[in-house]
Protein backbone atom coordinates (compact mmCIF):
# COMPACT_ATOMS: atom_id res chain seq x y z
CA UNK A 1 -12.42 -46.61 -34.21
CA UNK A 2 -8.49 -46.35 -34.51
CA UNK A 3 -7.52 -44.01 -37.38
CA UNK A 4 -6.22 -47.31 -39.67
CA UNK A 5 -10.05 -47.95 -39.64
CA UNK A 6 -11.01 -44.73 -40.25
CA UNK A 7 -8.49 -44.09 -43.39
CA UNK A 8 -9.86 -47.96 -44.64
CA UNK A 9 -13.04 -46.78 -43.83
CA UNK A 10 -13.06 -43.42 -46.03
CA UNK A 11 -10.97 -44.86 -48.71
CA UNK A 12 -13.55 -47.38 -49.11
CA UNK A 13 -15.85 -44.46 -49.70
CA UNK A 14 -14.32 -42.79 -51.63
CA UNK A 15 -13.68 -45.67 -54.19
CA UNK A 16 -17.49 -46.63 -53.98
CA UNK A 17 -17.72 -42.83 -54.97
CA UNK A 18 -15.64 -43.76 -57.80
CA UNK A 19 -17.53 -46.96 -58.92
CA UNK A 20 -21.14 -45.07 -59.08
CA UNK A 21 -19.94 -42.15 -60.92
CA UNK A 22 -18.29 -45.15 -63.29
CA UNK A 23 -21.15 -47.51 -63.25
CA UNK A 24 -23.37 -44.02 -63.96
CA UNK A 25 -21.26 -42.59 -66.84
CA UNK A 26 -21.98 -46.48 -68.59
CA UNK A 27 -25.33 -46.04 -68.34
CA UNK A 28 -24.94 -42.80 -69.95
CA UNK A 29 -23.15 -44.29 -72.50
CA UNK A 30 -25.97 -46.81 -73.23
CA UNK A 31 -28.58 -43.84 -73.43
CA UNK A 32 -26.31 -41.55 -75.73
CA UNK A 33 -25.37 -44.56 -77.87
CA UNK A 34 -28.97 -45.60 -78.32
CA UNK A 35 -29.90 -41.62 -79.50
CA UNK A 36 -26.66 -41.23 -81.70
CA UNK A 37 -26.87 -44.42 -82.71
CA UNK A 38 -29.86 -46.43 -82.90
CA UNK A 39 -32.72 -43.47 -83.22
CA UNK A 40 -31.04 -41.58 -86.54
CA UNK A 41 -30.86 -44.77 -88.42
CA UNK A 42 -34.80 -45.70 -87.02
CA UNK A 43 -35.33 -41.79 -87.81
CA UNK A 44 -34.14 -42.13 -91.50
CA UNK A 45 -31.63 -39.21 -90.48
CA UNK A 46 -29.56 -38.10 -93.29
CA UNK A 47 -27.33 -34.89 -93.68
CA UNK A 48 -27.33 -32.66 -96.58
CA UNK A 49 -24.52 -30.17 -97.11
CA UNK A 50 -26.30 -28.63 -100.20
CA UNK A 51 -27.40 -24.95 -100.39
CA UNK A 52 -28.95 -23.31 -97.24
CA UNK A 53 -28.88 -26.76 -95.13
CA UNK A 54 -25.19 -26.11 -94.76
CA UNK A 55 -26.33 -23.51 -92.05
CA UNK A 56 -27.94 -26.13 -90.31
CA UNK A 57 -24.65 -27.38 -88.98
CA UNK A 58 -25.06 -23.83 -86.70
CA UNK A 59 -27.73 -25.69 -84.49
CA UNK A 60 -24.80 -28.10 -83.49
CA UNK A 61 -23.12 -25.84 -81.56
CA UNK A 62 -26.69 -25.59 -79.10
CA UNK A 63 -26.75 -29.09 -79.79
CA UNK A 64 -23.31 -30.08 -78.61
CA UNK A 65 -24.06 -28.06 -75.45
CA UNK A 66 -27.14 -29.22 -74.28
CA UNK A 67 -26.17 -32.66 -74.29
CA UNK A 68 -22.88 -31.89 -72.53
CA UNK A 69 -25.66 -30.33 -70.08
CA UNK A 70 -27.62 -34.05 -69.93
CA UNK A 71 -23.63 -35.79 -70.03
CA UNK A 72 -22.74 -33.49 -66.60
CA UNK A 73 -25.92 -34.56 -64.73
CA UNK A 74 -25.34 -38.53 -65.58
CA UNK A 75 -21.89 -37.68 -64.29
CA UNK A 76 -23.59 -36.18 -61.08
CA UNK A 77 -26.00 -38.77 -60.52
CA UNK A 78 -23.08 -41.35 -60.29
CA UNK A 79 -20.13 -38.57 -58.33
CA UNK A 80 -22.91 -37.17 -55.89
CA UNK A 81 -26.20 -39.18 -55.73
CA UNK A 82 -24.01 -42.35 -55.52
CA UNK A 83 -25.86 -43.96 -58.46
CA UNK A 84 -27.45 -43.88 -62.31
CA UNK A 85 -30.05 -42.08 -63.83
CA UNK A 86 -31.40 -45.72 -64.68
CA UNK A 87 -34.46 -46.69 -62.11
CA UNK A 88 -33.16 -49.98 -61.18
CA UNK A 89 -29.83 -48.67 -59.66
CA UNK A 90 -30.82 -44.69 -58.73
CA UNK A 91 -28.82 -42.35 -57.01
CA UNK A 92 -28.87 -42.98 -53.44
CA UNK A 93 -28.19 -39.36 -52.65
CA UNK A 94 -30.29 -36.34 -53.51
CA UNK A 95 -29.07 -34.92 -56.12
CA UNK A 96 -28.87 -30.80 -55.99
CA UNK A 97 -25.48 -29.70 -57.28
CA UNK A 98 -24.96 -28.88 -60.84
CA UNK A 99 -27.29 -28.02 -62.97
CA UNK A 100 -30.24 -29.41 -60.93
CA UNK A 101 -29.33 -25.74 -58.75
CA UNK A 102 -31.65 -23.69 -61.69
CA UNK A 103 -33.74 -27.17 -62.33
CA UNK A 104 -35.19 -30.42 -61.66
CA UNK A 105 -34.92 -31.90 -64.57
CA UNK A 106 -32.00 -30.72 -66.37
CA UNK A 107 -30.76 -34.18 -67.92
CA UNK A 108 -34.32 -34.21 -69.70
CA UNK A 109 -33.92 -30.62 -70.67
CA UNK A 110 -30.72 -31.27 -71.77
CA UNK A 111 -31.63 -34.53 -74.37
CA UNK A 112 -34.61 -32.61 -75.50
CA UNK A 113 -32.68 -29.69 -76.96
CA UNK A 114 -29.97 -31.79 -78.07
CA UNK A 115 -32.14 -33.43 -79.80
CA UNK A 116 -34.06 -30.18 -80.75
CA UNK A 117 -30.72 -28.91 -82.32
CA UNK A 118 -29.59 -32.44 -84.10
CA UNK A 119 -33.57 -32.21 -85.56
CA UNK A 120 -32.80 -28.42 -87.03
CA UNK A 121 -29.52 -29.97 -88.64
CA UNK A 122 -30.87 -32.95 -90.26
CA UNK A 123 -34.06 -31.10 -91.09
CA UNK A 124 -36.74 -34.31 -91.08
CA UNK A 125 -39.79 -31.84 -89.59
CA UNK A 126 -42.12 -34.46 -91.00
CA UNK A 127 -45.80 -34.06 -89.51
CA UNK A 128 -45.67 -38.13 -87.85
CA UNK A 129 -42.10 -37.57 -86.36
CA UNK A 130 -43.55 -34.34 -84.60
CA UNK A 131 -46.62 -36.08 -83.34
CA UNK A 132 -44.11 -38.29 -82.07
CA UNK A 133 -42.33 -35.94 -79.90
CA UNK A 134 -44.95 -34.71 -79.00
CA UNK A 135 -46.29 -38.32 -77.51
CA UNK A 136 -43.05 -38.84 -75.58
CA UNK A 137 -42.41 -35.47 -74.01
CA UNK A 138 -45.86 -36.17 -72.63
CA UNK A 139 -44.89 -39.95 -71.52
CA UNK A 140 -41.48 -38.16 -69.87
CA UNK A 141 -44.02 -35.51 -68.15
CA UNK A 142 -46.46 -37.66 -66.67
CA UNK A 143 -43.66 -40.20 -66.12
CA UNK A 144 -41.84 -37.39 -63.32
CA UNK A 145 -44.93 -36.50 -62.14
CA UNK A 146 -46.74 -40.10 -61.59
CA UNK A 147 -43.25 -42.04 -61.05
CA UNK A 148 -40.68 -39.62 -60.03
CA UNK A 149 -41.58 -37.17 -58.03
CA UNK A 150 -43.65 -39.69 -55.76
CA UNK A 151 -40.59 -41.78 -55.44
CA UNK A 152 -37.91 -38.94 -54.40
CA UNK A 153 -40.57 -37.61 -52.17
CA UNK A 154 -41.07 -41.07 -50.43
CA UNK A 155 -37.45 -41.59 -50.40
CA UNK A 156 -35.35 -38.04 -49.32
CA UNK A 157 -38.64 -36.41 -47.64
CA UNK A 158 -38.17 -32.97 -46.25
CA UNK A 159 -35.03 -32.32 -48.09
CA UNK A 160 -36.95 -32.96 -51.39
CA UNK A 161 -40.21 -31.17 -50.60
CA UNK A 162 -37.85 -28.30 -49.67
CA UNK A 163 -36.03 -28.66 -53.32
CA UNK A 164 -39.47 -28.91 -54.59
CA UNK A 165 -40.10 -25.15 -53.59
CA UNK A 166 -37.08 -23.55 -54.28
CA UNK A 167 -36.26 -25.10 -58.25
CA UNK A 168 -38.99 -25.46 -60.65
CA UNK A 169 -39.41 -28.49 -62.80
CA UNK A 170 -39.14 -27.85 -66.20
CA UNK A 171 -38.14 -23.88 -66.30
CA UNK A 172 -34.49 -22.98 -64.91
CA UNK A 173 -34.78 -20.37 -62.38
CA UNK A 174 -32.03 -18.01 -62.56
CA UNK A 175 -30.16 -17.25 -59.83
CA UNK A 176 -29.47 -20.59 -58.91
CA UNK A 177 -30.72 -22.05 -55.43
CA UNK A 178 -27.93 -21.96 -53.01
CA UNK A 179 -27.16 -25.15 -51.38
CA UNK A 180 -26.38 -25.08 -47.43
CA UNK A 181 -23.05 -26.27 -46.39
C-alpha cells in the first residue's frame, strides 16, 4: 500500500468516525426530544413557582447533569463504538471509555436520574405514575440482562466477559477500571 492509499485510507476512517458519532448524536436527539418533549405533555407535567416548589428548581442542577452524563455516552457510542445506542444500527466497537470506566450502563443511569431530578421539580409523585416507573425500570433490567448482555457477549467475547468482571452493571465502581493501551 503506497502512502496516497494509506492517507485515503485513514481519512476515510476517520470521516466514517465522524458520520457515527453524527448519525449517534441524532438518535440522541430523537430519545431526548421524545422525554423533553413528548413524555411531560403525556405526564400532565406542569411547573409551579409558588411557595416551597420554587426549591424544586434545585433538583435541576442533578438533573441537568445526569443527562449530560446519558448525552456523553450517546456521543461515545457514535465517536468510539462506531455506532448508536439504537439496536438496529449499534456500536460496532466495544464501548469502555467514558463513563462506562465506573459502569455498564451509565446512559440508563444517566436518563433515570434525570428524570428522577425533572420528577422532584415538577412534583407529580402520583401513586400510578410511580407504579409506572417502577414497570419500566424492570422492562430496562430484564431488557440488558435477556437482550443485551447476551448480544455484546456473542458479539465482542473475551473482551466483554473481561468488562463484565471488572465494572458492575448498575452501581459505579469507583476507581474507575483502567483501560489497556
Amino acid at each position: 500500500m503506497t502512502n496516497l492509499q494509506a492517507s485515503r485510507t485513514a481519512l476515510a476512517g476517520e470521516g466514517y468516525r465522524w458520520l457515527s458519532a453524527a448519525a449517534s448524536v441524532a438518535v440522541g436527539a430523537g430519545f431526548f426530544s421524545l422525554w423533553f418533549w413528548l413524555l411531560p405533555r403525556w405526564l400532565g407535567f406542569s411547573v409551579e413557582m409558588a411557595g416551597a416548589a420554587r426549591w424544586r428548581w434545585l433538583a435541576g442542577v442533578p438533573s441537568v447533569l445526569a443527562f449530560a452524563v446519558a448525552l456523553r455516552c450517546v456521543w461515545d457510542f457514535g465517536w468510539t463504538g462506531r455506532g448508536t445506542p439504537a439496536p438496529v444500527a449499534p456500536p460496532q466497537r466495544l464501548v469502555v471509555v467514558g463513563f462506562y470506566r465506573y459502569v455498564r450502563n451509565p446512559m440508563y443511569l444517566g436518563f433515570a436520574a434525570g428524570w428522577i431530578g425533572l420528577w422532584v421539580i415538577f412534583g407529580h409523585p402520583h401513586p400510578r405514575l410511580i407504579a409506572a416507573v417502577a414497570a419500566i425500570a424492570l422492562a430496562v433490567h430484564l431488557f440488558v440482562l435477556f437482550y443485551e448482555e447476551p448480544t455484546l457477549r456473542e458479539k465482542f467475547g473475551a473482551p466483554y466477559e473481561e468488562y463484565c468482571r471488572n465494572v458492575r452493571r448498575w452501581w459505579p465502581r469507583l476507581p474507575a477500571r483502567e483501560q489497556r493501551r
